[in-house]
N, C-alpha and C. Protein backbone atom coordinates (compact mmCIF):
# COMPACT_ATOMS: atom_id res chain seq x y z
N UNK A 1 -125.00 -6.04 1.99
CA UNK A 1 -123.95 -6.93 2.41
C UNK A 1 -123.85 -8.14 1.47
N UNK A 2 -125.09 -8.75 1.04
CA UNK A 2 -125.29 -9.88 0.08
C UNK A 2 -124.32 -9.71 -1.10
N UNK A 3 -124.42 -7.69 -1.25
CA UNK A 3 -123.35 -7.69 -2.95
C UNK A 3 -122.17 -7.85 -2.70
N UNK A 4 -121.64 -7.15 -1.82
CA UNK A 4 -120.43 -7.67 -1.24
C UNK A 4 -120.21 -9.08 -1.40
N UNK A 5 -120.37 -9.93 -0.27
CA UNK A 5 -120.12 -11.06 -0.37
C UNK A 5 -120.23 -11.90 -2.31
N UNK A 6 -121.22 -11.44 -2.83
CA UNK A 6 -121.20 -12.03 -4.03
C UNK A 6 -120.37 -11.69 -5.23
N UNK A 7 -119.70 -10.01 -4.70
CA UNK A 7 -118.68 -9.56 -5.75
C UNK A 7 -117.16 -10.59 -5.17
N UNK A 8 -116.82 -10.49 -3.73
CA UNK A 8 -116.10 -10.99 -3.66
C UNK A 8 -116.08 -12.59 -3.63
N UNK A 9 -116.75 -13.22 -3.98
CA UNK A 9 -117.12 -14.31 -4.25
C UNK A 9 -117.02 -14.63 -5.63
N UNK A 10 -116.92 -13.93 -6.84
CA UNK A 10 -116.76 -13.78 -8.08
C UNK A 10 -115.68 -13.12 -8.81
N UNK A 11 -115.19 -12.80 -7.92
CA UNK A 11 -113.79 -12.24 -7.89
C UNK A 11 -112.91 -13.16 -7.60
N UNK A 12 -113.22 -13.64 -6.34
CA UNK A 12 -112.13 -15.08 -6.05
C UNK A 12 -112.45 -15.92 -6.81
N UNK A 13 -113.23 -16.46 -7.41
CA UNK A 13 -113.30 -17.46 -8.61
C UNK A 13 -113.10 -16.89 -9.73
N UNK A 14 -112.69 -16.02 -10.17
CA UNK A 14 -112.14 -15.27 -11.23
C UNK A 14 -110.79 -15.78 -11.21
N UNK A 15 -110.08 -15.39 -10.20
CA UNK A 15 -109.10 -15.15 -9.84
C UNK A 15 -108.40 -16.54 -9.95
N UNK A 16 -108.68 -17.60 -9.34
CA UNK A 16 -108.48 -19.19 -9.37
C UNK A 16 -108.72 -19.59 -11.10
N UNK A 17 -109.71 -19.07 -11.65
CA UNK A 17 -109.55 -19.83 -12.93
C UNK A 17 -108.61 -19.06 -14.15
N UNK A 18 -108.06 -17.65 -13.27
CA UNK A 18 -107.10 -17.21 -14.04
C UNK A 18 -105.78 -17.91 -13.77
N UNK A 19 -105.77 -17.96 -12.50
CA UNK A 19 -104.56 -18.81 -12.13
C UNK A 19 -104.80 -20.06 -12.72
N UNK A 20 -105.44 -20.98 -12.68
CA UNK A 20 -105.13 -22.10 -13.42
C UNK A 20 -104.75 -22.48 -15.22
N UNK A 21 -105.55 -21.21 -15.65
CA UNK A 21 -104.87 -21.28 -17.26
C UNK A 21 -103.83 -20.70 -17.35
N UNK A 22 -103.45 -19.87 -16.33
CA UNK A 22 -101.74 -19.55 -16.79
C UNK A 22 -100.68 -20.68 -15.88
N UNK A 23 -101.28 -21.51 -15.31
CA UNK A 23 -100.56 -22.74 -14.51
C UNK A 23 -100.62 -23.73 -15.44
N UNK A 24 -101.69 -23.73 -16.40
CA UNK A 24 -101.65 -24.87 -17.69
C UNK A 24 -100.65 -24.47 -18.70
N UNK A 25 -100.90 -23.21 -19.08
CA UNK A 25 -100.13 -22.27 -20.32
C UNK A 25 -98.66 -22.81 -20.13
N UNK A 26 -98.01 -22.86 -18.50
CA UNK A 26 -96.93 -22.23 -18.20
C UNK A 26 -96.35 -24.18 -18.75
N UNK A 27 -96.71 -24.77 -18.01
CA UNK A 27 -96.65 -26.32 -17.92
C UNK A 27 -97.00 -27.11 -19.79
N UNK A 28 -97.70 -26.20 -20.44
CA UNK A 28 -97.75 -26.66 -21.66
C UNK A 28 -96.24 -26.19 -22.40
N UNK A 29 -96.12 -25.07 -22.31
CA UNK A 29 -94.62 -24.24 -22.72
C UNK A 29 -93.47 -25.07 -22.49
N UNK A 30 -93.41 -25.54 -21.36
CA UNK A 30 -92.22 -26.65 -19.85
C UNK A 30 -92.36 -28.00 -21.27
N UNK A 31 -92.96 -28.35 -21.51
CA UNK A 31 -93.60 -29.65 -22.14
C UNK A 31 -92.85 -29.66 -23.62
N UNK A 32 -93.60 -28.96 -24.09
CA UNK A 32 -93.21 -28.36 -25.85
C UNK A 32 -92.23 -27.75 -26.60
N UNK A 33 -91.69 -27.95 -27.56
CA UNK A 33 -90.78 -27.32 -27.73
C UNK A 33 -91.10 -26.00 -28.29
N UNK A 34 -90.45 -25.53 -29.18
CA UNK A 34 -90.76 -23.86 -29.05
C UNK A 34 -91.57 -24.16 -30.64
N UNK A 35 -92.59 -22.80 -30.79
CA UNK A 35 -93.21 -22.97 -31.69
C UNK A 35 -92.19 -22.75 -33.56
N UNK A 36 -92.94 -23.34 -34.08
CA UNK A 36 -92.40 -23.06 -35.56
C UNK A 36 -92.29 -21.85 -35.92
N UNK A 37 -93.16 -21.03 -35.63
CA UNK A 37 -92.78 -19.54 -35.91
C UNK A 37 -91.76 -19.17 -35.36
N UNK A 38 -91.61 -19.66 -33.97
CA UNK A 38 -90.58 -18.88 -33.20
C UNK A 38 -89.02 -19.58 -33.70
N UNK A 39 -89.36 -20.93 -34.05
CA UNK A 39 -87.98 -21.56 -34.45
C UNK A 39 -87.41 -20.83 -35.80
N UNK A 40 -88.70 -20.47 -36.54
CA UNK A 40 -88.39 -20.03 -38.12
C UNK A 40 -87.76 -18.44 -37.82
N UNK A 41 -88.52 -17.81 -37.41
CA UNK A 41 -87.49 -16.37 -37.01
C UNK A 41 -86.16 -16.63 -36.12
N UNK A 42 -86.21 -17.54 -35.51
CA UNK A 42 -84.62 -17.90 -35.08
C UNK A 42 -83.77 -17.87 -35.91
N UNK A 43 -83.95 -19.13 -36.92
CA UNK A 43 -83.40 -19.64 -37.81
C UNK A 43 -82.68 -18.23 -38.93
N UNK A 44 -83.95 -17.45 -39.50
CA UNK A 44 -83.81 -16.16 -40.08
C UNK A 44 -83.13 -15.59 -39.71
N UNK A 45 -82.63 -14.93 -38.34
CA UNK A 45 -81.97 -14.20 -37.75
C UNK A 45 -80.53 -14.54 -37.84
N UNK A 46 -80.58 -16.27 -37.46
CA UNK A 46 -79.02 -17.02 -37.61
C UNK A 46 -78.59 -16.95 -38.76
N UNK A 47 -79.53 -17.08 -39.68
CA UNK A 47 -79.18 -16.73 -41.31
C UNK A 47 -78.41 -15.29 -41.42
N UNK A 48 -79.34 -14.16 -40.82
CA UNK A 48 -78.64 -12.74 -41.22
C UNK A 48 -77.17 -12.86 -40.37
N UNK A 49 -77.28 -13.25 -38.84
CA UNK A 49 -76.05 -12.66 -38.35
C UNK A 49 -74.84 -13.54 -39.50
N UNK A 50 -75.48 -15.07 -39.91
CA UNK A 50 -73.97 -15.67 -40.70
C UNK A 50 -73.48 -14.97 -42.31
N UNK A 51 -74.32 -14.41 -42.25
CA UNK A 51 -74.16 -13.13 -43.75
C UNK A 51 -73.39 -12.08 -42.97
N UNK A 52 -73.53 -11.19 -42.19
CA UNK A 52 -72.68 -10.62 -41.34
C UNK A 52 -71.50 -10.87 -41.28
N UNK A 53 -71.29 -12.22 -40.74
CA UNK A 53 -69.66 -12.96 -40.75
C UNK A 53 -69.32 -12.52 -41.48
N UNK A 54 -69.73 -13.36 -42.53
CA UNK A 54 -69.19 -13.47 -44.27
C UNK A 54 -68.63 -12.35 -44.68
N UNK A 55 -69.44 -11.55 -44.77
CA UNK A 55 -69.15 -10.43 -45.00
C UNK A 55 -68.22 -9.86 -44.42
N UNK A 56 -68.25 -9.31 -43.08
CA UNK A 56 -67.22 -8.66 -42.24
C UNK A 56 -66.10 -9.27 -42.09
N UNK A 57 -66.31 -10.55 -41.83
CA UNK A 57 -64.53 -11.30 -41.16
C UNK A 57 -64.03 -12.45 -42.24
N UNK A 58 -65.20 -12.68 -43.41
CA UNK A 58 -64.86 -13.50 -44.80
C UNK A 58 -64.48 -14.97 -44.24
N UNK A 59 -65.67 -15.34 -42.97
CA UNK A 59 -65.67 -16.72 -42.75
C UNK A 59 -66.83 -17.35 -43.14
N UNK A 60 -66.98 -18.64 -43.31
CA UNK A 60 -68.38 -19.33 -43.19
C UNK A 60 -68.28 -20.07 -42.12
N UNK A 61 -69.34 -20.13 -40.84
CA UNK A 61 -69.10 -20.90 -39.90
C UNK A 61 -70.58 -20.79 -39.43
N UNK A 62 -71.11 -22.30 -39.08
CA UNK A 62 -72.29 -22.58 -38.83
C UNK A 62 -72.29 -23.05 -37.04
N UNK A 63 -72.11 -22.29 -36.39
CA UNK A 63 -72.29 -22.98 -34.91
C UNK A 63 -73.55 -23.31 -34.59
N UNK A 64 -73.62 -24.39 -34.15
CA UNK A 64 -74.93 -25.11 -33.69
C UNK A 64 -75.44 -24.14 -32.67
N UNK A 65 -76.96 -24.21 -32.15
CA UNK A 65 -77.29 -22.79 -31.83
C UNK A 65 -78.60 -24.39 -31.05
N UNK A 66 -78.62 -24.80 -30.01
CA UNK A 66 -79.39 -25.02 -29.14
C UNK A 66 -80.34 -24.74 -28.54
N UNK A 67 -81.15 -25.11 -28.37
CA UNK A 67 -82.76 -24.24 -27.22
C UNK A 67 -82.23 -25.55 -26.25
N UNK A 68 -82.52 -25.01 -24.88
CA UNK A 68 -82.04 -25.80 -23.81
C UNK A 68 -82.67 -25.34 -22.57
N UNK A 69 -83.56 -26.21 -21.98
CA UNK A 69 -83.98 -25.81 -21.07
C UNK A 69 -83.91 -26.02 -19.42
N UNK A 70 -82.39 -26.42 -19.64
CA UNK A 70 -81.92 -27.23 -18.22
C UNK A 70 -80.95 -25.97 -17.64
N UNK A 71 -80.78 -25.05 -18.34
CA UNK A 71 -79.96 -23.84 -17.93
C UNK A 71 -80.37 -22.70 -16.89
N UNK A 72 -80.05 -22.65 -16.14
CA UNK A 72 -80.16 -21.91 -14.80
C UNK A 72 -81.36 -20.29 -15.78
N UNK A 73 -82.57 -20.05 -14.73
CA UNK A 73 -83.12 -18.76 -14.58
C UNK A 73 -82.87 -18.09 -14.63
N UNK A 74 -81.26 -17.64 -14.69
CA UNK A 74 -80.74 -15.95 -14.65
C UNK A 74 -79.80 -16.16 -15.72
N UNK A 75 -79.84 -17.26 -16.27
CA UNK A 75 -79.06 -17.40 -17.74
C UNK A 75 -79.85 -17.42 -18.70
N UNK A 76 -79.52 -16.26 -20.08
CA UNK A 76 -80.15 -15.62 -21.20
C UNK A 76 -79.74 -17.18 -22.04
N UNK A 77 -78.32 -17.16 -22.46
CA UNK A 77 -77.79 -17.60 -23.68
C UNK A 77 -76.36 -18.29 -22.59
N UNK A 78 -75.74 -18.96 -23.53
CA UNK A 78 -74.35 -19.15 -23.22
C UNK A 78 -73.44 -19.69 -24.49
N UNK A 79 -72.54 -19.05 -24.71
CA UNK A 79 -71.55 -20.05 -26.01
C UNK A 79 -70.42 -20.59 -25.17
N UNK A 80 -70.21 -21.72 -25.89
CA UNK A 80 -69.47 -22.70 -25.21
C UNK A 80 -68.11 -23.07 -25.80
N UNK A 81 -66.63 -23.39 -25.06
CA UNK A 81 -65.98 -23.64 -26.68
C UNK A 81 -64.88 -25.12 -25.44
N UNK A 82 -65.55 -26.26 -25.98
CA UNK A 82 -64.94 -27.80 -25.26
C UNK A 82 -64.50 -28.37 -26.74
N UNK A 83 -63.03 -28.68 -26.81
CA UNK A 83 -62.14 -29.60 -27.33
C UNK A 83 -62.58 -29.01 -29.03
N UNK A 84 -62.51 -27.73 -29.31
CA UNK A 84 -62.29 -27.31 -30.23
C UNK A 84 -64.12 -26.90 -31.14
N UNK A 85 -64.85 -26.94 -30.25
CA UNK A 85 -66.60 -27.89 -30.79
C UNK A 85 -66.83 -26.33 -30.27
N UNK A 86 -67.62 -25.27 -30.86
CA UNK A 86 -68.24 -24.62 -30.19
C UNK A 86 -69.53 -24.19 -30.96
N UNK A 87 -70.18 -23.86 -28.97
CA UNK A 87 -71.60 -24.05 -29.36
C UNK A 87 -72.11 -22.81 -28.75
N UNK A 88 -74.16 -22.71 -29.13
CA UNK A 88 -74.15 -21.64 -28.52
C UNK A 88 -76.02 -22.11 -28.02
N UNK A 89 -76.03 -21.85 -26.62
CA UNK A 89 -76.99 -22.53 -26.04
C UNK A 89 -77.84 -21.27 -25.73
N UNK A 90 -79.24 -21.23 -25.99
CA UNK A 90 -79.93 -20.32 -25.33
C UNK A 90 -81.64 -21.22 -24.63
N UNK A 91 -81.69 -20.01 -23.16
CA UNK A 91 -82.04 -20.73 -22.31
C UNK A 91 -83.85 -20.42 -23.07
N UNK A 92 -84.61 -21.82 -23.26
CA UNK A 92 -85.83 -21.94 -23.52
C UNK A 92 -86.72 -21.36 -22.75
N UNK A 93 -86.75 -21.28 -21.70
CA UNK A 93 -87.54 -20.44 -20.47
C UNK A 93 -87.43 -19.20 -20.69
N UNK A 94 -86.67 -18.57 -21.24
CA UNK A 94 -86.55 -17.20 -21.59
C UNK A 94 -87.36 -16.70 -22.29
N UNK A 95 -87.53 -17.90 -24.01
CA UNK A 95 -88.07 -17.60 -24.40
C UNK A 95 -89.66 -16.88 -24.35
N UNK A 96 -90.48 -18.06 -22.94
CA UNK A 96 -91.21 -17.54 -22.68
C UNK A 96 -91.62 -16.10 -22.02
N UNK A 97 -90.38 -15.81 -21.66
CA UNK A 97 -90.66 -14.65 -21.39
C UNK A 97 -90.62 -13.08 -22.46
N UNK A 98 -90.12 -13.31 -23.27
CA UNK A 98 -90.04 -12.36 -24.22
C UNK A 98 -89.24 -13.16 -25.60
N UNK A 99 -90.03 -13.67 -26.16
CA UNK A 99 -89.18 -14.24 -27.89
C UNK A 99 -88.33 -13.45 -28.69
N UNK A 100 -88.98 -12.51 -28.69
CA UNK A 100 -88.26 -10.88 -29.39
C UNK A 100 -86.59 -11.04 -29.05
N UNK A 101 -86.40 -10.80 -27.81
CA UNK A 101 -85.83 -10.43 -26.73
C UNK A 101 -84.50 -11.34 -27.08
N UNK A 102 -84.74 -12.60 -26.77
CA UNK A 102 -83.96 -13.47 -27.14
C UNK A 102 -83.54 -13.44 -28.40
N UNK A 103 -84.27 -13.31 -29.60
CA UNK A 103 -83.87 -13.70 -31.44
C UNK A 103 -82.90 -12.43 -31.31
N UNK A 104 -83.06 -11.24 -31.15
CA UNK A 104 -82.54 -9.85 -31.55
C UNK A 104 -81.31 -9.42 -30.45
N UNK A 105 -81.71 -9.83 -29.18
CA UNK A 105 -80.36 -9.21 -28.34
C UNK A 105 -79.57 -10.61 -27.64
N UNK A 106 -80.28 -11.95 -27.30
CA UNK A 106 -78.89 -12.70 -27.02
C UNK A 106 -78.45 -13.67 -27.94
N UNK A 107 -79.26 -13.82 -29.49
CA UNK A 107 -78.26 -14.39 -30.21
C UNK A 107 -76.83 -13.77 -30.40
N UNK A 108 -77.30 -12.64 -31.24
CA UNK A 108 -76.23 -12.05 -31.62
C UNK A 108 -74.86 -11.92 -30.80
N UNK A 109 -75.38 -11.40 -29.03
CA UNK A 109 -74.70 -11.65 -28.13
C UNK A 109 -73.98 -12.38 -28.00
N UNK A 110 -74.57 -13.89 -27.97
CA UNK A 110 -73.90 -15.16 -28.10
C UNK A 110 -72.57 -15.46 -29.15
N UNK A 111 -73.76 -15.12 -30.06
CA UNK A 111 -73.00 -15.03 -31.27
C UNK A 111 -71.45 -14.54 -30.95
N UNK A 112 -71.24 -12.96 -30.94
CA UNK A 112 -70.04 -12.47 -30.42
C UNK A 112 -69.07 -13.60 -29.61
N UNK A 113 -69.73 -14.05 -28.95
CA UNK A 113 -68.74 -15.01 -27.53
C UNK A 113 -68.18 -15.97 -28.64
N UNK A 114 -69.27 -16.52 -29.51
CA UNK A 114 -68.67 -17.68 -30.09
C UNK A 114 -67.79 -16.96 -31.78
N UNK A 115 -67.58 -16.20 -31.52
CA UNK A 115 -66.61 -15.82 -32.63
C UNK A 115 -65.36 -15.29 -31.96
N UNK A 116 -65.39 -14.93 -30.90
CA UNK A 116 -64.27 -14.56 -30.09
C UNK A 116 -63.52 -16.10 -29.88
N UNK A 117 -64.43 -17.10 -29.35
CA UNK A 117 -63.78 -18.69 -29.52
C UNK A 117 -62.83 -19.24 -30.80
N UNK A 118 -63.94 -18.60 -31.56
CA UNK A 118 -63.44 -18.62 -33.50
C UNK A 118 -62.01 -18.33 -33.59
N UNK A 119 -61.74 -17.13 -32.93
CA UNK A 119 -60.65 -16.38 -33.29
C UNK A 119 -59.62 -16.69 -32.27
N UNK A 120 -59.94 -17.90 -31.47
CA UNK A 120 -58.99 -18.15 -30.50
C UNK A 120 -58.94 -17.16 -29.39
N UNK A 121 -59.50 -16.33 -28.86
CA UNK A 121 -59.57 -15.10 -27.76
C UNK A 121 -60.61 -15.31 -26.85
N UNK A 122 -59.83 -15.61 -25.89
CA UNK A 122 -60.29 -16.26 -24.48
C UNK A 122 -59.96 -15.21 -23.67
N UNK A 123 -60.00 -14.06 -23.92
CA UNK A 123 -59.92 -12.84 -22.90
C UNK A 123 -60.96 -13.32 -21.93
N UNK A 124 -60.86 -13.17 -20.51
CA UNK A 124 -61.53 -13.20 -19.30
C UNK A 124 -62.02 -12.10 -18.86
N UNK A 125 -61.46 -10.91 -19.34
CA UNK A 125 -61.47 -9.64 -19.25
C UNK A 125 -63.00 -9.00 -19.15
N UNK A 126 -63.22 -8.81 -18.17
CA UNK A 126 -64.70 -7.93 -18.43
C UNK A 126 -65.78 -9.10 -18.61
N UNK A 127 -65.52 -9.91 -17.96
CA UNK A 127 -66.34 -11.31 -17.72
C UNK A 127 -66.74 -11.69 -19.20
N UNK A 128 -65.38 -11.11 -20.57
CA UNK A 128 -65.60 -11.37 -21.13
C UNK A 128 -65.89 -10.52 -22.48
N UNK A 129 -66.54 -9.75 -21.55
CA UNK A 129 -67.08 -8.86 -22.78
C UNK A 129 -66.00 -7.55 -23.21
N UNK A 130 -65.17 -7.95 -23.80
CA UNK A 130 -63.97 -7.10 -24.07
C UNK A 130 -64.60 -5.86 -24.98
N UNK A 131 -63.68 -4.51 -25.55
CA UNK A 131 -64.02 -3.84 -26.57
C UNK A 131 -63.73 -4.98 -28.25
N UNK A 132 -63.31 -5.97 -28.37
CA UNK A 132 -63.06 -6.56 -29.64
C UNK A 132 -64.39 -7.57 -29.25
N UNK A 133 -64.86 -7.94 -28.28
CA UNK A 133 -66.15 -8.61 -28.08
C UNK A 133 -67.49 -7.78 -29.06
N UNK A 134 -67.03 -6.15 -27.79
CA UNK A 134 -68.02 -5.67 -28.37
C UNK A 134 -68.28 -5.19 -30.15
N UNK A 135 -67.09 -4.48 -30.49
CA UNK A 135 -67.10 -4.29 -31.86
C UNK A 135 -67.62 -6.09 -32.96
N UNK A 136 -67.24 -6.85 -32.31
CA UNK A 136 -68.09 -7.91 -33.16
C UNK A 136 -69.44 -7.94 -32.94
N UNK A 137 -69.79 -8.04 -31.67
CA UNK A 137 -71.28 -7.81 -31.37
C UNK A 137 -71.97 -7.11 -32.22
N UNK A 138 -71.50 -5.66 -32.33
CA UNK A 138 -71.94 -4.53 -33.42
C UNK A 138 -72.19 -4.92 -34.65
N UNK A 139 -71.23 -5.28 -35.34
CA UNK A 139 -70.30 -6.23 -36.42
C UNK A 139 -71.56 -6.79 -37.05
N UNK A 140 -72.31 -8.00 -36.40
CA UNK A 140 -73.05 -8.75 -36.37
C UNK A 140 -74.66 -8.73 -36.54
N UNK A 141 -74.72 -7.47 -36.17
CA UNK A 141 -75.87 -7.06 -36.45
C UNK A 141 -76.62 -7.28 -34.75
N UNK A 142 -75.82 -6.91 -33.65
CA UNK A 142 -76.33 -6.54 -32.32
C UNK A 142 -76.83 -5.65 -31.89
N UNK A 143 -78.14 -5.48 -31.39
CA UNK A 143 -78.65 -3.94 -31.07
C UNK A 143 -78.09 -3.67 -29.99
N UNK A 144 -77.95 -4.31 -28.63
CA UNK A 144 -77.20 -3.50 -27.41
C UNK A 144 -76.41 -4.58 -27.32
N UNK A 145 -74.89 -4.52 -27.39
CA UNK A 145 -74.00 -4.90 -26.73
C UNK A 145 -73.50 -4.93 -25.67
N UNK A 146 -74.65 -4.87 -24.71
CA UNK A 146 -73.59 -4.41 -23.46
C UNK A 146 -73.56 -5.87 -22.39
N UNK A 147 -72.89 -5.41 -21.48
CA UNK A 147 -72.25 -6.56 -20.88
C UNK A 147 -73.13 -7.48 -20.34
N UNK A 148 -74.43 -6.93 -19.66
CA UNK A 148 -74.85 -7.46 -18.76
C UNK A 148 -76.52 -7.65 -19.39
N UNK A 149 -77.51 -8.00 -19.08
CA UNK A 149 -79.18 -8.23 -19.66
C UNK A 149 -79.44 -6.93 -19.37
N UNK A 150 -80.32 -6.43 -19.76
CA UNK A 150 -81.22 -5.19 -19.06
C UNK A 150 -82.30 -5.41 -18.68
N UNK A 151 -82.68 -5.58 -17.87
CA UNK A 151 -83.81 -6.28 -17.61
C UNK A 151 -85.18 -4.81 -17.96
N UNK A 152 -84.49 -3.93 -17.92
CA UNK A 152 -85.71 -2.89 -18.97
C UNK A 152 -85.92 -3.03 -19.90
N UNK A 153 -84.97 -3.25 -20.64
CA UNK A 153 -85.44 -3.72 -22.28
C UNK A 153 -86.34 -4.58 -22.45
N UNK A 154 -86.08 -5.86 -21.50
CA UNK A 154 -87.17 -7.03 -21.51
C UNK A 154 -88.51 -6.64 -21.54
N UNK A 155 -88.63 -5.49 -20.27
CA UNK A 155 -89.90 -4.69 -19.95
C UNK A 155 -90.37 -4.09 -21.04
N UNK A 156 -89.85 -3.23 -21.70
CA UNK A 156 -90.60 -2.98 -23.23
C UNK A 156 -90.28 -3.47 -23.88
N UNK A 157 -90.00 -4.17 -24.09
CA UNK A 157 -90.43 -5.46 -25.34
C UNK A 157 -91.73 -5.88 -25.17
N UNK A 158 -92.01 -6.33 -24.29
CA UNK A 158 -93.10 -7.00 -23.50
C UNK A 158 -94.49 -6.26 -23.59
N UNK A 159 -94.10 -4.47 -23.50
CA UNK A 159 -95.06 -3.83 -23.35
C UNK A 159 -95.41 -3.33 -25.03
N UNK A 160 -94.26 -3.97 -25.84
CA UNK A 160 -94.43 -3.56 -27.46
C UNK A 160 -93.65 -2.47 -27.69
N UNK A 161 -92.42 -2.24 -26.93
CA UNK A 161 -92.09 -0.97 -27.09
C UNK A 161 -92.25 0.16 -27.38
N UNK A 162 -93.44 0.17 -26.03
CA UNK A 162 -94.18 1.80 -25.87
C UNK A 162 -93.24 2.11 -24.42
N UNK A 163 -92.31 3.46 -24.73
CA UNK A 163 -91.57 3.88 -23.73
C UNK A 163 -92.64 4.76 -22.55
């Protein structure tokens, strides 16, 4: 009975000091801004999709590209287009959940929204995500265009993309 009590006794204090370094981890992340690596592959990525432009639609256009962490939990990204200024905000909390995730499927995403602004096309249509949405998405160098997050993809990403 003694092992008992002493496994589960070492178990629950296992358990508490796991919880507290991922209650520090989580609160250090909340605090900090995003790491340099992670800003520098951002940055890289914003580089390829604006070669993309160039290339495909023969614009140069630098939209400011935000980390923001005041944006609602079930929001990936958002592009924005107020008094001619458009922007493209992605939510920092996300990041923590998958970095990958964010650089590769909601820039580009974003991206799309804010070139549809570009081009003056405010279709509402499909909450947005029109077929001329999507063919830019593509365009751009987007791996899934589709309308909505997948929240499976997130899942392997996460797992390293072992299906």
């Amino acid at each position: 009975m003694k092992t008992i009590y002493r496994t589960f006794f070492l178990l629950t204090i296992s358990s508490l000091i796991l919880f507290v370094i991922i209650f520090v981890k989580d609160k250090e992340f909340q605090k900090n801004p995003l790491s340099q690596k992670t800003i520098d592959k951002l940055i890289k990525k914003e580089k390829d999709i604006q070669s993309l432009i160039q290339q495909r639609y023969r614009v140069n256009i630098n939209f400011p590209v935000i980390i923001e962490d005041q944006l609602p939990n079930n929001l990936f990204g958002l592009a924005t287009y107020k008094k001619g200024v458009i922007k493209i905000f992605l939510n920092k909390k996300r990041f923590q959940e998958s970095e990958q995730y964010m650089i590769d499927y909601v820039l580009p995403h974003e991206y799309a929204h804010a070139m549809m602004f570009y081009f003056k096309d405010f279709s509402k249509e499909n909450g947005g995500h029109t077929k001329r949405w999507q063919t830019i998405c593509k365009n751009i160098g987007g791996i899934k265009c589709d309308r909505f997050v997948d929240h499976h993809d997130i899942l392997i990403e996460k797992l390293g993309g072992i299906y």
